[in-house]
PDB file of N, CA and C in Angstrom:
ATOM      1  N   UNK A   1      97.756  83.887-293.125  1.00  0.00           N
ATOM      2  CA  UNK A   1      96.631  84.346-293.909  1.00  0.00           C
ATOM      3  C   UNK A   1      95.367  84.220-293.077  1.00  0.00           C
ATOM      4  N   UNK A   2      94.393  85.126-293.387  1.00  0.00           N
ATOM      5  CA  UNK A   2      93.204  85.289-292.322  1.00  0.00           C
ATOM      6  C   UNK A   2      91.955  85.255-293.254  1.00  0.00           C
ATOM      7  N   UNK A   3      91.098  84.015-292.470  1.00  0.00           N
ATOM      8  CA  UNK A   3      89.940  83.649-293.282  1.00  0.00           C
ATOM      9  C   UNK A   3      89.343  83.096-292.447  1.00  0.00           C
ATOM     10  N   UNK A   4      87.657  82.754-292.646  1.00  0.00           N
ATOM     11  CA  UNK A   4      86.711  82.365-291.902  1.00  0.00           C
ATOM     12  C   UNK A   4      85.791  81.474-292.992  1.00  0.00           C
ATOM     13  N   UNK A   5      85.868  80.189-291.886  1.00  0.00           N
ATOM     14  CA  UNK A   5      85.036  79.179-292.596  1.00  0.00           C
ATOM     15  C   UNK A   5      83.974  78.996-292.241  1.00  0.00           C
ATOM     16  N   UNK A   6      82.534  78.525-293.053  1.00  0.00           N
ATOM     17  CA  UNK A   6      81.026  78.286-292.754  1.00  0.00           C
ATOM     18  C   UNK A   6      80.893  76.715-293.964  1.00  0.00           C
ATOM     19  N   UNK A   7      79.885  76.187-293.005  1.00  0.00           N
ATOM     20  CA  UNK A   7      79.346  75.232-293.667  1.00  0.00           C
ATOM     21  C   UNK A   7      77.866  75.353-293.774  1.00  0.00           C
ATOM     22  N   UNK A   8      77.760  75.651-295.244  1.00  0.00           N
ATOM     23  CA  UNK A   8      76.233  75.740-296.195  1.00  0.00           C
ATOM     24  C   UNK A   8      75.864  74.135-296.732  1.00  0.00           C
ATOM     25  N   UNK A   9      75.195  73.322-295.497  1.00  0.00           N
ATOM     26  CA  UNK A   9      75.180  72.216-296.442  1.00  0.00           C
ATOM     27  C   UNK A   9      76.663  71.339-297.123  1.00  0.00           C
ATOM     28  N   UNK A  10      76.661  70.893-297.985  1.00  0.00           N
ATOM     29  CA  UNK A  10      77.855  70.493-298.319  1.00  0.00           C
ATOM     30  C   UNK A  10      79.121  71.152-298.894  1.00  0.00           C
ATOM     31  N   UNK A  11      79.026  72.079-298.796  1.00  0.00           N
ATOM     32  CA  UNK A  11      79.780  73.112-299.086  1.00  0.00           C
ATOM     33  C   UNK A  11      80.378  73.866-298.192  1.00  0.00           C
ATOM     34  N   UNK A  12      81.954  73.810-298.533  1.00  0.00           N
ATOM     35  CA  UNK A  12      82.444  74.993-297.224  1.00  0.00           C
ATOM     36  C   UNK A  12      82.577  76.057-298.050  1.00  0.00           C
ATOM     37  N   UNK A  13      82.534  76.918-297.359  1.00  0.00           N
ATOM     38  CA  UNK A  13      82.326  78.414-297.856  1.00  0.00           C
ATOM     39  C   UNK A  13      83.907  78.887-296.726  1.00  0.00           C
ATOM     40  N   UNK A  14      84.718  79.457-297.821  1.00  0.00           N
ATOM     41  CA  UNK A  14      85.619  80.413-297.107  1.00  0.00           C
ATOM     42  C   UNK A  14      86.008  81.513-297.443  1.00  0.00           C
ATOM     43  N   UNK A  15      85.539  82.254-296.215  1.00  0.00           N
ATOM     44  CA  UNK A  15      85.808  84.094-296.665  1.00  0.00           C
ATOM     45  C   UNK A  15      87.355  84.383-296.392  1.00  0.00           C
ATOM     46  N   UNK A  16      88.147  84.914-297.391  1.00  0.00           N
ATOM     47  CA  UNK A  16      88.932  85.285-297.589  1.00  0.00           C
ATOM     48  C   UNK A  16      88.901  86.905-297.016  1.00  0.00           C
ATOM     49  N   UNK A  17      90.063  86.871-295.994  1.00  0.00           N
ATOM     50  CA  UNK A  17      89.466  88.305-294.929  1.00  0.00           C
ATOM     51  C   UNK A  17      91.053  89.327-295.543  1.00  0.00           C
ATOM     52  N   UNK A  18      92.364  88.671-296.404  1.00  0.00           N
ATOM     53  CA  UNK A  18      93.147  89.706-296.437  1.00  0.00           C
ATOM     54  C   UNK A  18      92.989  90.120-297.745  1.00  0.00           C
ATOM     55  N   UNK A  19      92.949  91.426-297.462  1.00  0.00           N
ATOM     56  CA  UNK A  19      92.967  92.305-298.962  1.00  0.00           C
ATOM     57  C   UNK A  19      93.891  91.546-300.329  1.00  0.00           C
ATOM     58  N   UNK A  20      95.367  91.354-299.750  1.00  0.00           N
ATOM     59  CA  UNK A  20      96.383  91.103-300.954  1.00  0.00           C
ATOM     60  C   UNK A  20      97.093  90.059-300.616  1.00  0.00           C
ATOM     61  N   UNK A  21      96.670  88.770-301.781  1.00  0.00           N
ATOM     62  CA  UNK A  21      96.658  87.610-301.461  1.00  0.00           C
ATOM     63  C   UNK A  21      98.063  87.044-302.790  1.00  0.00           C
ATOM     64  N   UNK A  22      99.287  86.940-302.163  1.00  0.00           N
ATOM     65  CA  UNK A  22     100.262  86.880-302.835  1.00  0.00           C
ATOM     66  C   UNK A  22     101.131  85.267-302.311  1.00  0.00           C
ATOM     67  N   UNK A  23     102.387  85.678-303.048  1.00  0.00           N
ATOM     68  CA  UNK A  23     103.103  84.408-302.432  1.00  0.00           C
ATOM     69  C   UNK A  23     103.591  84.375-301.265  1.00  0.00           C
ATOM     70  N   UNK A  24     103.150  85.520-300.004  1.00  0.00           N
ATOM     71  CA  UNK A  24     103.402  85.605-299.192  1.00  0.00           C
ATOM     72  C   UNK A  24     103.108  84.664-297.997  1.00  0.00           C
ATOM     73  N   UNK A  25     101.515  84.387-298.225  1.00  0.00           N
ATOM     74  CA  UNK A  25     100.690  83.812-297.742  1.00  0.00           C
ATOM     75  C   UNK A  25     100.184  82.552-298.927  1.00  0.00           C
ATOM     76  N   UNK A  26     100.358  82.167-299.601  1.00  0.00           N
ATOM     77  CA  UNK A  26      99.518  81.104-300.940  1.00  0.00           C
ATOM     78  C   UNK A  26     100.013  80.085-300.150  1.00  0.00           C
ATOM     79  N   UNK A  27     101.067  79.225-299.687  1.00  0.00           N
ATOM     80  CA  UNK A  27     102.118  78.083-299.032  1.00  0.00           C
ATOM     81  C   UNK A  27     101.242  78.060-297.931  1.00  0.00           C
ATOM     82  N   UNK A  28     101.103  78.933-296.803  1.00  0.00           N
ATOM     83  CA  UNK A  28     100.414  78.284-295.706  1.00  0.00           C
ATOM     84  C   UNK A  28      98.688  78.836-295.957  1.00  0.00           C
ATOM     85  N   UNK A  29      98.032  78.867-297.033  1.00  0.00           N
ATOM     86  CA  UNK A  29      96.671  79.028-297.713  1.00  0.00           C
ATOM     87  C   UNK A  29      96.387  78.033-298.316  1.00  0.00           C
ATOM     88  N   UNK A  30      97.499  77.158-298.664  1.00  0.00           N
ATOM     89  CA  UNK A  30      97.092  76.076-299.686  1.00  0.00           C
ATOM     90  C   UNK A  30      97.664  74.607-298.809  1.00  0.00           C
ATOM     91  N   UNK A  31      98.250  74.589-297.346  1.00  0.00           N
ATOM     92  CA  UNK A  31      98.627  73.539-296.386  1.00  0.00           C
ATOM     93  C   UNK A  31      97.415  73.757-295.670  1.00  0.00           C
ATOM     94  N   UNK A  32      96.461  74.952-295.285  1.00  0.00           N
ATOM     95  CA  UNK A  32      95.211  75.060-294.451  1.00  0.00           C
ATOM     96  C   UNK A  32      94.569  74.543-295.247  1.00  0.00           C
ATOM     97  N   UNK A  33      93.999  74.273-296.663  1.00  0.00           N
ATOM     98  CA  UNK A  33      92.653  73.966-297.333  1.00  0.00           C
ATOM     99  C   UNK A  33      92.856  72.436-297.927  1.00  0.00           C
ATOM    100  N   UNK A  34      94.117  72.103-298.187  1.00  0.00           N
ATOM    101  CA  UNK A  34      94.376  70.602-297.883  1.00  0.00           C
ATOM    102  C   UNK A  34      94.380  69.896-297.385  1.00  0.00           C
ATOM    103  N   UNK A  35      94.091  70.293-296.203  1.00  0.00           N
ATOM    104  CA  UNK A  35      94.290  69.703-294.666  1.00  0.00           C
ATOM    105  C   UNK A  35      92.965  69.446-294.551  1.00  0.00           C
ATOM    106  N   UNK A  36      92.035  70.482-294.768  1.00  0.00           N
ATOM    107  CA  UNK A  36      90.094  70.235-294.807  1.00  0.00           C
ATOM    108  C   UNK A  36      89.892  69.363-295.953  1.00  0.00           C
ATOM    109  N   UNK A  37      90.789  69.291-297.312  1.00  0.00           N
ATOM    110  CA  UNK A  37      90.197  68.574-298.572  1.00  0.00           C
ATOM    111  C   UNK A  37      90.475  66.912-297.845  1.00  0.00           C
ATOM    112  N   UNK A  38      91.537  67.085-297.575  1.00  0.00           N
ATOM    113  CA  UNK A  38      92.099  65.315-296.910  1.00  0.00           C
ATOM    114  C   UNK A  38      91.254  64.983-295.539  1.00  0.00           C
ATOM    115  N   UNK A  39      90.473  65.780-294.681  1.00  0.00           N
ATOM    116  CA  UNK A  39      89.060  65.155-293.860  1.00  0.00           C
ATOM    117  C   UNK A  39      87.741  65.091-294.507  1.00  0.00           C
ATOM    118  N   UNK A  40      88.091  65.657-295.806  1.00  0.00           N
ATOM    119  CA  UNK A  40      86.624  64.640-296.572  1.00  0.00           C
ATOM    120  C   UNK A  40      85.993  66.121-296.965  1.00  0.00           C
ATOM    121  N   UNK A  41      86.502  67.500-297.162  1.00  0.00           N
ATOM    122  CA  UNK A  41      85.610  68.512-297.515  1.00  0.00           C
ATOM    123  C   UNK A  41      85.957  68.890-299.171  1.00  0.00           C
ATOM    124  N   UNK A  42      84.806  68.553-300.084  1.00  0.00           N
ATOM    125  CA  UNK A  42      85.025  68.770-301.275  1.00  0.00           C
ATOM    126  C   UNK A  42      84.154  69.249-302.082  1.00  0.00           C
ATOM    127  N   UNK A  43      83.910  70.202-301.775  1.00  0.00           N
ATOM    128  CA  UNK A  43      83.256  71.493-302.373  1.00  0.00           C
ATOM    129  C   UNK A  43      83.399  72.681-301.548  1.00  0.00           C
ATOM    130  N   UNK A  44      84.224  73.213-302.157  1.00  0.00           N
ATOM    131  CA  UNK A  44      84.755  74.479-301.662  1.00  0.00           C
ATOM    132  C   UNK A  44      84.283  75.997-301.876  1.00  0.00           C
ATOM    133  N   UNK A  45      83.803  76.618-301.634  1.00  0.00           N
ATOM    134  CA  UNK A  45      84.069  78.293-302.192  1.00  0.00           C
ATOM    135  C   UNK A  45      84.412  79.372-301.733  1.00  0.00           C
ATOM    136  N   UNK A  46      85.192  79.557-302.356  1.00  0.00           N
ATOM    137  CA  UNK A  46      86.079  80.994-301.975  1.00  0.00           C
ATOM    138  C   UNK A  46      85.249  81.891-302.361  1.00  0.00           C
ATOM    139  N   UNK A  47      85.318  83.052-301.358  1.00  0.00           N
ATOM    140  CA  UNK A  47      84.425  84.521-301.249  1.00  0.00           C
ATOM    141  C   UNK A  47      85.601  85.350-301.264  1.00  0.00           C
ATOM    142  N   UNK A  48      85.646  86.101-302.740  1.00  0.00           N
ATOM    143  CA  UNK A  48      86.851  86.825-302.879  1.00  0.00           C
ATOM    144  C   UNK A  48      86.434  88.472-302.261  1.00  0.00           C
ATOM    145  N   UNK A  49      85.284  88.887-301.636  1.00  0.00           N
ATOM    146  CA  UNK A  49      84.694  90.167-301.512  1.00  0.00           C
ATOM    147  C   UNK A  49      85.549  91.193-300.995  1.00  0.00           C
ATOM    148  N   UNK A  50      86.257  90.769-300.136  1.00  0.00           N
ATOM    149  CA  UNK A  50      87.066  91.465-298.912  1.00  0.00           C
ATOM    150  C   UNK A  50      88.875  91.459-299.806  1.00  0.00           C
ATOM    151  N   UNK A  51      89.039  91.068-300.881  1.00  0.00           N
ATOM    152  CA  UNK A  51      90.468  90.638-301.772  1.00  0.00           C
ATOM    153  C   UNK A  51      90.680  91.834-302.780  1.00  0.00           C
ATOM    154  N   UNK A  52      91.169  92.801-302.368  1.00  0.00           N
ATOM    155  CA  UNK A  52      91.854  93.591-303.884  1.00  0.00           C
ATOM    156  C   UNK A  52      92.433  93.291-304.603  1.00  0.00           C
ATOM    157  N   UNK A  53      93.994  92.854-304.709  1.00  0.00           N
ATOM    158  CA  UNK A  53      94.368  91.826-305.332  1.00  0.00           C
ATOM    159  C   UNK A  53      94.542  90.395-305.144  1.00  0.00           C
ATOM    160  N   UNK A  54      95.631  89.588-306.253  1.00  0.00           N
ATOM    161  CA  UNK A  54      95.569  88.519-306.038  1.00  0.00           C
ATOM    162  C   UNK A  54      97.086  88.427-307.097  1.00  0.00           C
ATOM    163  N   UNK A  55      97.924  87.507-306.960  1.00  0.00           N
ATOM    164  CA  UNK A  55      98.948  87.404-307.561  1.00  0.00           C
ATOM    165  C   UNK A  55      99.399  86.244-308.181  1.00  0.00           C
ATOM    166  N   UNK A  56      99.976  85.733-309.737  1.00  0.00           N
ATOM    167  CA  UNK A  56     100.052  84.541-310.384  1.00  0.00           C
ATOM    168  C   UNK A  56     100.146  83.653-309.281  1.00  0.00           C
ATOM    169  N   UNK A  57     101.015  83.807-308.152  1.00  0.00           N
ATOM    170  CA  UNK A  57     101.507  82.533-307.187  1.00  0.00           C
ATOM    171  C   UNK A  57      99.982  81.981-306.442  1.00  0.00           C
ATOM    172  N   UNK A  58      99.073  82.957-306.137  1.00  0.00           N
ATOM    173  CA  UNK A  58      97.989  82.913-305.695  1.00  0.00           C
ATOM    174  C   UNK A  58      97.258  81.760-306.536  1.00  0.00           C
ATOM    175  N   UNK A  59      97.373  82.586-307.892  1.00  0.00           N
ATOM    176  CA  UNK A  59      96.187  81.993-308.899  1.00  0.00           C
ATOM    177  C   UNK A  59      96.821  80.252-309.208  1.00  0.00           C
ATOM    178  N   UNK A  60      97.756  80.300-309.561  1.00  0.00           N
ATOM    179  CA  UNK A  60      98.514  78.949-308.939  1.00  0.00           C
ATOM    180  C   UNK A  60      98.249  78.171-308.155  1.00  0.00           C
ATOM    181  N   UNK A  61      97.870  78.897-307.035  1.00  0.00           N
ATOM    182  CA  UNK A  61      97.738  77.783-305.599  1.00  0.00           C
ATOM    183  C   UNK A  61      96.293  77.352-305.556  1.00  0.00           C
ATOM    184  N   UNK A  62      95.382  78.422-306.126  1.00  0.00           N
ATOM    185  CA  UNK A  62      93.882  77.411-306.368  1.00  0.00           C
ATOM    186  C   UNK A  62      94.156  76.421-307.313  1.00  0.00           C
ATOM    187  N   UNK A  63      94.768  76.586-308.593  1.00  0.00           N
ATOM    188  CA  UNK A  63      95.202  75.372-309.671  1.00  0.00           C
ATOM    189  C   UNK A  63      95.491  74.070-308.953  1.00  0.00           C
ATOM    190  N   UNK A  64      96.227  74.073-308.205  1.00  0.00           N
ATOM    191  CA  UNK A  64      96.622  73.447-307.006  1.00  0.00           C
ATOM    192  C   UNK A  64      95.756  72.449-306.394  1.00  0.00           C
ATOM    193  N   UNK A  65      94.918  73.504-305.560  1.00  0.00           N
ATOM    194  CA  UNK A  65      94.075  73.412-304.571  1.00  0.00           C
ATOM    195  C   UNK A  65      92.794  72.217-305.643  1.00  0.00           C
ATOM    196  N   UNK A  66      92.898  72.766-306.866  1.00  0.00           N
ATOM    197  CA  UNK A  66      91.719  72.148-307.690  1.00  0.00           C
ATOM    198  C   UNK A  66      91.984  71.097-308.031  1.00  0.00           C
ATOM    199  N   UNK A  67      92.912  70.792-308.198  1.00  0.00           N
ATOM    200  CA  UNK A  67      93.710  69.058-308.421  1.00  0.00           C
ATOM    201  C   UNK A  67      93.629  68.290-307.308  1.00  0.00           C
ATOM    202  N   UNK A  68      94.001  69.157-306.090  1.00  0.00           N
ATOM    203  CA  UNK A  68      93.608  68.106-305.242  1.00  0.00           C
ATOM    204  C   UNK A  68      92.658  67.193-304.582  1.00  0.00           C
ATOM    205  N   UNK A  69      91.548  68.158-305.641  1.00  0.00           N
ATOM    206  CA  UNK A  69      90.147  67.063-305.379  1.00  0.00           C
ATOM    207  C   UNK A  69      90.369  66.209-306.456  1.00  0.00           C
ATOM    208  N   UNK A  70      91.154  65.899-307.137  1.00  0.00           N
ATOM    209  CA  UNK A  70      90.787  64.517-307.816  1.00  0.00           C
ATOM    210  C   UNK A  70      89.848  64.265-308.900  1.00  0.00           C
ATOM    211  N   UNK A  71      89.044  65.084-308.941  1.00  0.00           N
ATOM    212  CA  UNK A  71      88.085  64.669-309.704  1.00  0.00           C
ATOM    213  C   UNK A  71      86.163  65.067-308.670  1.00  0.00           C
ATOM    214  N   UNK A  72      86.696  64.770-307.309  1.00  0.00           N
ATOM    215  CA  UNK A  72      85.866  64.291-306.883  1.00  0.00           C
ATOM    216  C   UNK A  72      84.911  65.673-305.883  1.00  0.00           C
ATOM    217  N   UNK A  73      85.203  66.808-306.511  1.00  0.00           N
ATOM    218  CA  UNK A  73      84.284  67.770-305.785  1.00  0.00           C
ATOM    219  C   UNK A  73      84.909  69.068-306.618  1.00  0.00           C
ATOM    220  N   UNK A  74      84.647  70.029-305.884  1.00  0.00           N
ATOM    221  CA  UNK A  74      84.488  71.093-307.241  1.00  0.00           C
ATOM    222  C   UNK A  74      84.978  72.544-306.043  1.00  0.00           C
ATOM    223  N   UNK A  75      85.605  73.478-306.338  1.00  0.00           N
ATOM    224  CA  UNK A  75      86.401  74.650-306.167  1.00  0.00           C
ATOM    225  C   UNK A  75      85.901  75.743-307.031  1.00  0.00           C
ATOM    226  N   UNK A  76      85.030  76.716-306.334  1.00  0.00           N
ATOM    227  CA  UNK A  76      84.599  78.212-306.555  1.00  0.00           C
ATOM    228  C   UNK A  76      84.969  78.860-306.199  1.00  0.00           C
ATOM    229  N   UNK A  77      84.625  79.947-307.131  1.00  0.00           N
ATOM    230  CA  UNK A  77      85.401  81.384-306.434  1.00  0.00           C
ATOM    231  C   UNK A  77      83.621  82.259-306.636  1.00  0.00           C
ATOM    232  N   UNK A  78      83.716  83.495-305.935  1.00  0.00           N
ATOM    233  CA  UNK A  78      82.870  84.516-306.182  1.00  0.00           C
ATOM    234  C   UNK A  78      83.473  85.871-305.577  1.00  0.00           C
ATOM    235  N   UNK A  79      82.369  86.718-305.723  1.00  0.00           N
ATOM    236  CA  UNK A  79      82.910  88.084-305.431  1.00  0.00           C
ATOM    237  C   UNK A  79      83.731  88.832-305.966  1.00  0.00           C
ATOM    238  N   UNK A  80      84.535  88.019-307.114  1.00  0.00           N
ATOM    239  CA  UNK A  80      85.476  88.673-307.514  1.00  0.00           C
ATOM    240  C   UNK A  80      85.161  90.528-308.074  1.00  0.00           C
ATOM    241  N   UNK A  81      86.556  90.890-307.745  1.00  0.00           N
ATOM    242  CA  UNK A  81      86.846  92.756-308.032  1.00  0.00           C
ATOM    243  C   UNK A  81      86.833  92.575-309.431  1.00  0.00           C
ATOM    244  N   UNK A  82      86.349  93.413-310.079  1.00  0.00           N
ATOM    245  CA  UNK A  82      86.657  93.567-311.858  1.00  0.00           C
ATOM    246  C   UNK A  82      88.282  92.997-311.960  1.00  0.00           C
ATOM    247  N   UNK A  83      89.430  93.581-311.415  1.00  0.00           N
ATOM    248  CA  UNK A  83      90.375  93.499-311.351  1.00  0.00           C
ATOM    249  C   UNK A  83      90.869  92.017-311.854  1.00  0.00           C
ATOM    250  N   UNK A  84      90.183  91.190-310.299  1.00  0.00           N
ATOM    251  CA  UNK A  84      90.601  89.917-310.177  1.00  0.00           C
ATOM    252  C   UNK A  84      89.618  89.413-311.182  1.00  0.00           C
ATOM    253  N   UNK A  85      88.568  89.460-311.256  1.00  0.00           N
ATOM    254  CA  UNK A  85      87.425  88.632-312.728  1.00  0.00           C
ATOM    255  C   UNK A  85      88.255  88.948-314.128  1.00  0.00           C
ATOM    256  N   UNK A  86      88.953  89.861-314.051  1.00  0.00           N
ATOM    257  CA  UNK A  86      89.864  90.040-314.961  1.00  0.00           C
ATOM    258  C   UNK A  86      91.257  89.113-315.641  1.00  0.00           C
ATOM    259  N   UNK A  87      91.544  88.984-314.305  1.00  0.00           N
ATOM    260  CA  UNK A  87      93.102  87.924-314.396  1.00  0.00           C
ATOM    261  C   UNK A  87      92.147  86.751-314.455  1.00  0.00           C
ATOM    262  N   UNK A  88      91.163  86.468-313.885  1.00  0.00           N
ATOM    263  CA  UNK A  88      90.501  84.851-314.651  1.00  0.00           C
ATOM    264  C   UNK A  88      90.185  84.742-315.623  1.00  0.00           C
ATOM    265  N   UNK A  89      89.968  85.644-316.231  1.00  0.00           N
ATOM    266  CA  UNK A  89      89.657  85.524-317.863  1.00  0.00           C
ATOM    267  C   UNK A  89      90.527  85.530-318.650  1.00  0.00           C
ATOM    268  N   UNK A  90      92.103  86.411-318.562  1.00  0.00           N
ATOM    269  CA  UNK A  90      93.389  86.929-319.106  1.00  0.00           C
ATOM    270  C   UNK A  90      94.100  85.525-318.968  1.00  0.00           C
ATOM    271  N   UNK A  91      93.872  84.858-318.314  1.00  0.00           N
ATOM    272  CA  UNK A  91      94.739  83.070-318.018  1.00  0.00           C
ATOM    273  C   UNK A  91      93.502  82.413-318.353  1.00  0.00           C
ATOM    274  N   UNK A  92      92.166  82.508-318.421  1.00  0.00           N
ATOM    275  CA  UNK A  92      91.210  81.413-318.829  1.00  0.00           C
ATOM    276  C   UNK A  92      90.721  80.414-317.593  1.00  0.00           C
ATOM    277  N   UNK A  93      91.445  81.110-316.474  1.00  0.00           N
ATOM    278  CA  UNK A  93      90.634  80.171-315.103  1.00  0.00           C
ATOM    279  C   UNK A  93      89.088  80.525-315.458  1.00  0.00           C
ATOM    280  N   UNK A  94      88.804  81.029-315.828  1.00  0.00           N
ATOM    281  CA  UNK A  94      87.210  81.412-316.301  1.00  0.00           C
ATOM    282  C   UNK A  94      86.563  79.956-316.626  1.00  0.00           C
ATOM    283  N   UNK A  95      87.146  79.285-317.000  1.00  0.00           N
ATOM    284  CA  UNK A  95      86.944  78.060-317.667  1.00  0.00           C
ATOM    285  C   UNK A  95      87.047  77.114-316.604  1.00  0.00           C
ATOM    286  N   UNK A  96      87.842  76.904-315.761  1.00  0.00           N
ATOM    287  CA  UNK A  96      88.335  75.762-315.148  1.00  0.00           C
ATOM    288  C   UNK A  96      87.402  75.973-313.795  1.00  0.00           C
ATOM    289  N   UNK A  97      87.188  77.496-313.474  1.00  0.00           N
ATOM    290  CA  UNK A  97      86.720  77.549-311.996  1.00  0.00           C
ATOM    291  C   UNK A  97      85.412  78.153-312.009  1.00  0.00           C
ATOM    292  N   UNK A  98      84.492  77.772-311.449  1.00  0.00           N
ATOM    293  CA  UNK A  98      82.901  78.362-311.233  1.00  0.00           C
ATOM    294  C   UNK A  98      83.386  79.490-310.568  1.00  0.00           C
ATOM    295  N   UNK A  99      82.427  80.580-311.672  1.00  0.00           N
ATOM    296  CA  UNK A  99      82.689  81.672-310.798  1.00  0.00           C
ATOM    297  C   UNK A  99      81.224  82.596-310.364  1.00  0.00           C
ATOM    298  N   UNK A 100      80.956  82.562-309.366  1.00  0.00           N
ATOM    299  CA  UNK A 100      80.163  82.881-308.698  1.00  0.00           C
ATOM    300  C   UNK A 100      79.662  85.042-308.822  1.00  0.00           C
ATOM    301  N   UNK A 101      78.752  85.623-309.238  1.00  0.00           N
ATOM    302  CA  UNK A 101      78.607  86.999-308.912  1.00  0.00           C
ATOM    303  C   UNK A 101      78.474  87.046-307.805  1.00  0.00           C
ATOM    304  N   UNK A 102      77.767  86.795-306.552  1.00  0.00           N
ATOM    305  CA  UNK A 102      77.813  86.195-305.425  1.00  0.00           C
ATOM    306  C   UNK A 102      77.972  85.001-304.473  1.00  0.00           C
ATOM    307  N   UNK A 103      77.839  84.973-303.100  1.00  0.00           N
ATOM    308  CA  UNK A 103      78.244  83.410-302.555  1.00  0.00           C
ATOM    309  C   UNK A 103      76.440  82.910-303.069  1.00  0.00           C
ATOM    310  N   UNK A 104      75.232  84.105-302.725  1.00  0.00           N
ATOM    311  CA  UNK A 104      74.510  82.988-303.046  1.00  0.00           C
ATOM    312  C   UNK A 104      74.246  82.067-304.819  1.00  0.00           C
ATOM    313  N   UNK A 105      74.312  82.920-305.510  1.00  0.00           N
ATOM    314  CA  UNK A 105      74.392  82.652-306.657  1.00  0.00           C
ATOM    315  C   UNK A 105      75.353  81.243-306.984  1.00  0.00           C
ATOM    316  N   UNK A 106      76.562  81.354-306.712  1.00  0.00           N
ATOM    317  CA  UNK A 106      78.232  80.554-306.601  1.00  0.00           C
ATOM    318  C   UNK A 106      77.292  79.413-305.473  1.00  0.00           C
ATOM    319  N   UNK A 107      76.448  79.420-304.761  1.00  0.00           N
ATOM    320  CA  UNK A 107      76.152  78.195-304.207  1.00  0.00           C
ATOM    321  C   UNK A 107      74.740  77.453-304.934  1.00  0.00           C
ATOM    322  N   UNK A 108      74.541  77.819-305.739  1.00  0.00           N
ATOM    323  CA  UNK A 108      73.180  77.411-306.369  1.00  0.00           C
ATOM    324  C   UNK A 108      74.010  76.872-307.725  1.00  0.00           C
ATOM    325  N   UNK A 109      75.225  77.208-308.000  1.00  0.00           N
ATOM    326  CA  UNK A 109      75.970  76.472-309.005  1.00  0.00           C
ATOM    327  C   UNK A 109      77.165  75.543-309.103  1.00  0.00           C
ATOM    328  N   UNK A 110      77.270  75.510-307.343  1.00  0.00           N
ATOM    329  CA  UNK A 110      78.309  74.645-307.503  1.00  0.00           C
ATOM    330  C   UNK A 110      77.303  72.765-307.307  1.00  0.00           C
TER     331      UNK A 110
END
């Protein structure tokens, strides 16, 4: 899976660079961002801009990804396609995950 990371302050910001983000790639997407949560990075946001879809196994692996902070930092998304703002609302991740209209917006709220 192909993505590019920035650090805004305490926040990593990661752009999500493949269009269709399935169970193809979620297993070694969710061993890369664990690997940064376990050196101490906990506030995350995903920049969905560049993502057409996204697939239950996907939406899963942020569920995932969001537990593994513990409690102790917080997991965004933004950019989302109508599509994908769609399946967060249709499962209610709407609720669980900050969702950002943009990264700057999604960083003024996480």
């Amino acid at each position: 899976m192909n993505f590019e990371t920035q650090s805004i302050g305490n926040v990593l910001v990661v752009t999500l660079l493949d269009r269709r983000l399935d169970a193809s790639v979620s297993t070694q997407f969710k061993e890369d961002i664990q690997a940064m949560i376990a050196q101490g990075t906990h506030h995350i946001l995903l920049d969905f801009g560049q993502v057409d879809f996204i697939d239950s196994s996907f939406l899963g692996t942020l569920v995932s990804l969001l537990k593994s902070l513990h409690g102790k930092g917080e997991l965004a998304v933004c950019s989302l396609n109508n599509n994908i703002h769609s399946m967060f609302k249709l499962t209610r991740m709407d609720k669980i995950f900050t969702i950002g209209a943009d990264k700057s917006i999604a960083l003024q709220q996480i």
